[in-house]
N, C-alpha and C. Protein backbone atom coordinates (compact mmCIF):
# COMPACT_ATOMS: atom_id res chain seq x y z
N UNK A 1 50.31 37.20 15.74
CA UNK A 1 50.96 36.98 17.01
C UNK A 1 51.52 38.30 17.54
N UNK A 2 51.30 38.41 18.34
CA UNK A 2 51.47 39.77 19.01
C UNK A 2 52.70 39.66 19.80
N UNK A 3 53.84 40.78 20.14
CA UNK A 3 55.19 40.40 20.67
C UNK A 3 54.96 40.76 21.74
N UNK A 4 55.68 40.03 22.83
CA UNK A 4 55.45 40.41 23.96
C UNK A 4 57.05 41.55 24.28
N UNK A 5 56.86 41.84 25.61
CA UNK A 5 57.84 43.46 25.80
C UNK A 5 59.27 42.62 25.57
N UNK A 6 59.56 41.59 26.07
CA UNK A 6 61.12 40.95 25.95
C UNK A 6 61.32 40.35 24.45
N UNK A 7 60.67 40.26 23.45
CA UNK A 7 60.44 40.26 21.82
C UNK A 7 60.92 40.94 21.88
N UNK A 8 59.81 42.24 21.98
CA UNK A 8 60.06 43.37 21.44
C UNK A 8 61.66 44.69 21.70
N UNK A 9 62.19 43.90 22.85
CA UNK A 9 63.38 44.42 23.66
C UNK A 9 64.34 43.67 22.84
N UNK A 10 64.69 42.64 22.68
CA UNK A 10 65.49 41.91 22.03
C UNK A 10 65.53 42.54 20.43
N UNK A 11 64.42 42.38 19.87
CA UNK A 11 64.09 43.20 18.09
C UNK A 11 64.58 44.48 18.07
N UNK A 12 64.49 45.41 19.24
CA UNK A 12 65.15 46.68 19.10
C UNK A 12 66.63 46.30 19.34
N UNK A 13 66.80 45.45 19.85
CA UNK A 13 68.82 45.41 20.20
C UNK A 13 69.12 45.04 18.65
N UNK A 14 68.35 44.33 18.29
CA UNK A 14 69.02 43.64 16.83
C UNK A 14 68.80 44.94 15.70
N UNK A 15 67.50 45.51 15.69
CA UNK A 15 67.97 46.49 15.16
C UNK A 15 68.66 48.07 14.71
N UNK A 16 69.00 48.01 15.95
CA UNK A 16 70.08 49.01 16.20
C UNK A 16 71.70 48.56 15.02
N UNK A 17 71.76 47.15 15.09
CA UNK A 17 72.72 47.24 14.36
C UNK A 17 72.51 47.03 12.75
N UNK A 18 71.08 46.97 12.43
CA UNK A 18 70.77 47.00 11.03
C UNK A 18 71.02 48.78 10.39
N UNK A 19 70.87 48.36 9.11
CA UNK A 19 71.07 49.62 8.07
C UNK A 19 69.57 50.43 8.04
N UNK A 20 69.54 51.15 8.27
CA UNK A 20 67.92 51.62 7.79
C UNK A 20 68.17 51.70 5.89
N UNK A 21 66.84 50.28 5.16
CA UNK A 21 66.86 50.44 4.06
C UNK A 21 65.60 50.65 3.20
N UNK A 22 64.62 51.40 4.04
CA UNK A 22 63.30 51.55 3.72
C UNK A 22 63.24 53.36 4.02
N UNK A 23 63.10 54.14 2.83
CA UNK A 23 63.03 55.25 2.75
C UNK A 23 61.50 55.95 2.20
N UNK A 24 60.83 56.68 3.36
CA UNK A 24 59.33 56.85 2.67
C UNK A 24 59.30 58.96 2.71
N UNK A 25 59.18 58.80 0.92
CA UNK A 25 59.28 60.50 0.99
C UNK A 25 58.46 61.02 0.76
N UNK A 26 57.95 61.84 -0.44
CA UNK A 26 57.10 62.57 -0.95
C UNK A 26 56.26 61.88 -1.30
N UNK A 27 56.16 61.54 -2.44
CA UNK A 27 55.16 59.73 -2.17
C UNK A 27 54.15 58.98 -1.41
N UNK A 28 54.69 59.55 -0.18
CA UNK A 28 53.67 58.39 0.86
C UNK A 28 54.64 56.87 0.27
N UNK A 29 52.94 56.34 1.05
CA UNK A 29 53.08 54.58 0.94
C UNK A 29 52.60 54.22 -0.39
N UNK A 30 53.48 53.68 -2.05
CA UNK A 30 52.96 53.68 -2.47
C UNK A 30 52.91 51.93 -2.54
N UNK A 31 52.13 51.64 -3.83
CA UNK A 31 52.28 49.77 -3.93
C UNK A 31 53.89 49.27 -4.54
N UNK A 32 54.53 50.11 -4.81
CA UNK A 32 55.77 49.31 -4.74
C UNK A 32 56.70 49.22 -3.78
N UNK A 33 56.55 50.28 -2.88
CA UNK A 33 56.57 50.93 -1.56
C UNK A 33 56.70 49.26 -0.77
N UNK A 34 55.48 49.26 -0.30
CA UNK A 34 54.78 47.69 0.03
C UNK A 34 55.39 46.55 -0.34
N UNK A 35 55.33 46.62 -1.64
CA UNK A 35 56.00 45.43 -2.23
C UNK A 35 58.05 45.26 -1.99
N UNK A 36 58.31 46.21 -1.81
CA UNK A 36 59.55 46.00 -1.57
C UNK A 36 60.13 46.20 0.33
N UNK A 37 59.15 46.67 0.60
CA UNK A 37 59.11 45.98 2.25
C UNK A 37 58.48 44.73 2.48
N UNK A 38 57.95 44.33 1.95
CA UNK A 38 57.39 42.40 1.90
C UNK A 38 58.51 41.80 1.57
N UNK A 39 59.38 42.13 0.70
CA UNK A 39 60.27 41.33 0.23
C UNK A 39 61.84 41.11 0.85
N UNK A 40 62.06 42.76 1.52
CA UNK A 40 62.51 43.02 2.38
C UNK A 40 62.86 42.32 4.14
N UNK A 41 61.04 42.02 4.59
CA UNK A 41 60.77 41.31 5.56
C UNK A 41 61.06 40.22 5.39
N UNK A 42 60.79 39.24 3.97
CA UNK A 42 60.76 38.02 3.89
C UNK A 42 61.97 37.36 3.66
N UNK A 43 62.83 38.27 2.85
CA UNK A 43 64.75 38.22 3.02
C UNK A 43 65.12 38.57 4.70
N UNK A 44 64.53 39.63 5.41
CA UNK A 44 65.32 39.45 6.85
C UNK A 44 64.36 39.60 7.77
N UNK A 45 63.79 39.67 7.96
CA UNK A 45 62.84 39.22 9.33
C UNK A 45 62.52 40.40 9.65
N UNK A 46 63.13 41.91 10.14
CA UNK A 46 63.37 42.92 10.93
C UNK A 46 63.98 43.88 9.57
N UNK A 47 63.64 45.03 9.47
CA UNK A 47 63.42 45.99 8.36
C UNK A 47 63.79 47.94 9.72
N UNK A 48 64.76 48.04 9.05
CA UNK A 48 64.21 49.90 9.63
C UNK A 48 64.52 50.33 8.07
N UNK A 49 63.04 51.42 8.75
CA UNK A 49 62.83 52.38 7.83
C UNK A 49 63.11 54.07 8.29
N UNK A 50 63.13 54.97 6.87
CA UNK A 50 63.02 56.19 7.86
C UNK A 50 61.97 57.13 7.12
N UNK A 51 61.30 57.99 7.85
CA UNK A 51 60.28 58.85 7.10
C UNK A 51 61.17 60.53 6.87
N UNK A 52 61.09 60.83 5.46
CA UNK A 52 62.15 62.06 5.14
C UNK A 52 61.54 63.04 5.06
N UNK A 53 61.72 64.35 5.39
CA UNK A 53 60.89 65.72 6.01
C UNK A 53 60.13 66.22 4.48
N UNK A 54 59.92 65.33 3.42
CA UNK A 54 58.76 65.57 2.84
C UNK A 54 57.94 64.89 2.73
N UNK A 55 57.99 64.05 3.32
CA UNK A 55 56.87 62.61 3.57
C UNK A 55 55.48 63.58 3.91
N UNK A 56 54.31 63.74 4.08
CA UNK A 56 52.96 64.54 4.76
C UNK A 56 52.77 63.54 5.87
N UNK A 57 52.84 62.31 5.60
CA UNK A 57 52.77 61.91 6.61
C UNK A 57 53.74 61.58 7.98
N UNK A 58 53.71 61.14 9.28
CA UNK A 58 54.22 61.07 10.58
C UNK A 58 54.83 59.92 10.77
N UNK A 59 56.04 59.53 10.66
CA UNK A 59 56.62 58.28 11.68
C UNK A 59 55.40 56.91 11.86
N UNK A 60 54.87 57.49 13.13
CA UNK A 60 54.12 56.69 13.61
C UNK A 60 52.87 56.59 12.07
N UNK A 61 52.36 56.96 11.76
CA UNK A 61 51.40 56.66 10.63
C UNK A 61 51.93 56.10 9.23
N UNK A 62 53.26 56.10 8.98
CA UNK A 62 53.89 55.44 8.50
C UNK A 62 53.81 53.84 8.74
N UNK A 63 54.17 53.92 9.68
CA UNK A 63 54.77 52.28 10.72
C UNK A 63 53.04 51.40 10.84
N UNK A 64 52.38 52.35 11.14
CA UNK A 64 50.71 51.46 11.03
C UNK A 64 50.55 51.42 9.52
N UNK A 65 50.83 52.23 8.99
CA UNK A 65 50.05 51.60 7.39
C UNK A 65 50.85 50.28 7.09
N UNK A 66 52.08 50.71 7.06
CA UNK A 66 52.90 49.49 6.49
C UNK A 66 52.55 48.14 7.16
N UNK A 67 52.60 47.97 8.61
CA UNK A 67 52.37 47.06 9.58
C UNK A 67 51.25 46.43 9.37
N UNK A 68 50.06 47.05 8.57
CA UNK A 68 49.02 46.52 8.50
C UNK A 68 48.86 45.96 7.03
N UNK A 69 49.29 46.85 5.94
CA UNK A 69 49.19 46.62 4.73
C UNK A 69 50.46 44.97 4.60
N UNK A 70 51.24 44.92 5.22
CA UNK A 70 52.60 43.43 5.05
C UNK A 70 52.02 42.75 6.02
N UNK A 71 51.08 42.47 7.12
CA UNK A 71 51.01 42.13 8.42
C UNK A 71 51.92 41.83 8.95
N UNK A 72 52.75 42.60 9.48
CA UNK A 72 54.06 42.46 10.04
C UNK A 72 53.89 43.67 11.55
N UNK A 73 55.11 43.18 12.64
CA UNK A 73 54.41 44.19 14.20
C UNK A 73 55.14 45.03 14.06
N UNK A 74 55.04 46.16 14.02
CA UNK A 74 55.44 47.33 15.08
C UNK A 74 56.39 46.85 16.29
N UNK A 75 57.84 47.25 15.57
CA UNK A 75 58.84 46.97 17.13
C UNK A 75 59.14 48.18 17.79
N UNK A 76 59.24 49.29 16.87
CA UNK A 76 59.23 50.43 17.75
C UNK A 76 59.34 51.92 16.71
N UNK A 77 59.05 53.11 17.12
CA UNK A 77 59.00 54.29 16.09
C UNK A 77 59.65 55.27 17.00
N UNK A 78 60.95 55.76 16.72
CA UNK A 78 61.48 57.05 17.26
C UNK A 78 62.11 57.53 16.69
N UNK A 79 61.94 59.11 16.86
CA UNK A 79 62.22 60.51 15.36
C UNK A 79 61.63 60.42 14.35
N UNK A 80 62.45 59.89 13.36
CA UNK A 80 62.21 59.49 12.17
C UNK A 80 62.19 57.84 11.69
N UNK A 81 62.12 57.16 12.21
CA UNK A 81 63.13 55.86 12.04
C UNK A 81 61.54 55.01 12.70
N UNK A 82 61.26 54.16 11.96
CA UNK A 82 60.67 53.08 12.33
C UNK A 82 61.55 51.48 12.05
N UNK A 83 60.90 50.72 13.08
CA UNK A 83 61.01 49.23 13.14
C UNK A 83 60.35 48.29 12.70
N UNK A 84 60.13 47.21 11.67
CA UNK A 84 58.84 46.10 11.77
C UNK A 84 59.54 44.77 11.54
N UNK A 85 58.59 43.92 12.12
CA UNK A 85 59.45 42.58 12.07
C UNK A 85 58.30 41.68 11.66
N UNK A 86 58.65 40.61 10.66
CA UNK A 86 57.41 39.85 9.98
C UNK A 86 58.50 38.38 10.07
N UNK A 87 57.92 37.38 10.60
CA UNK A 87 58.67 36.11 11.01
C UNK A 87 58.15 35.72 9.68
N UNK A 88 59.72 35.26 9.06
CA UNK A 88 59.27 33.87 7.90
C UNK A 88 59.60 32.74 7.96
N UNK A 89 57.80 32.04 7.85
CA UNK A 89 57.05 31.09 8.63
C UNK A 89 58.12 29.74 7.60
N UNK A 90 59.06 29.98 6.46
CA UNK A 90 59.14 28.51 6.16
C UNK A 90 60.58 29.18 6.13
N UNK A 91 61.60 29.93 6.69
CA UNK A 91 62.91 29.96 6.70
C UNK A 91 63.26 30.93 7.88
N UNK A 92 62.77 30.84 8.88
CA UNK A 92 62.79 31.65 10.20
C UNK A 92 64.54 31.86 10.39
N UNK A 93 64.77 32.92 10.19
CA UNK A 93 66.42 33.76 10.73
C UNK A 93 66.33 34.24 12.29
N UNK A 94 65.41 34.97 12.68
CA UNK A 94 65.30 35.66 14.19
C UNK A 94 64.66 34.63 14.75
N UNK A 95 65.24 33.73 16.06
CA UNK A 95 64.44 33.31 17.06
C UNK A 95 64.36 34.03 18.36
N UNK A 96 62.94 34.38 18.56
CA UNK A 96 62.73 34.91 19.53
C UNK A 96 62.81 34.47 20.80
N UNK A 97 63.06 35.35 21.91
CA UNK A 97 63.44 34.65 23.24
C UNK A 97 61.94 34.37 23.56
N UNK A 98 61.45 33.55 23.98
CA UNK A 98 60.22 33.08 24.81
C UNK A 98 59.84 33.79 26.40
N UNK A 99 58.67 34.34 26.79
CA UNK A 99 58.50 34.86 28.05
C UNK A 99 58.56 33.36 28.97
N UNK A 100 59.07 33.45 29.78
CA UNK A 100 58.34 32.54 31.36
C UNK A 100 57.52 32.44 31.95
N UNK A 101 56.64 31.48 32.27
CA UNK A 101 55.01 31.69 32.99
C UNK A 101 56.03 31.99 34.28
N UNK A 102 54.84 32.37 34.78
CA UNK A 102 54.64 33.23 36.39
C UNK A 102 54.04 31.80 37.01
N UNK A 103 54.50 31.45 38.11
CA UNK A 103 53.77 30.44 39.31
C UNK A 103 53.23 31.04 39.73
């Protein structure tokens, strides 16, 4: 499910007031890496992470591996600091605001 821009506006307000508790360094992405952002997502819905100036890899290439490897979206990547949000489907915490059709 793909978020639409007022999701995705709302997910950044909420996580502004979260902790960033996902730290990716020298390492890269490894599989425990993964495994403790799955678990992460599935305890809170919405996760920041931050990438630390020995990471090789970029913010943004960070935020796609992970996003793809948990299937969880991309709420947003700036500086250092990424966002992802993975809805859990049998104890949902974040309800999202719904868009409005257009007449």
């Amino acid at each position: 499910m793909a978020l639409t821009s007022k999701q995705r506006s709302q997910l950044r307000g909420l996580a502004a007031a979260e902790d960033t508790i996902i730290q990716v360094g020298k390492s890269g992405i490894t599989d425990n890496l993964v495994e403790s952002v799955l678990a992460a997502l599935k305890a809170r819905e919405l996760v920041k992470g931050k990438v630390l100036e020995s990471c090789e890899l970029t913010p943004r290439e960070v935020c796609d591996e992970l996003s793809e490897r948990c299937r969880a979206e991309q709420v947003q990547v700036i500086g250092t600091k990424f966002v992802l949000y993975k809805r859990n489907e049998k104890e949902p915490k974040i309800v999202l605001v719904k868009d409005k059709k257009k007449a």
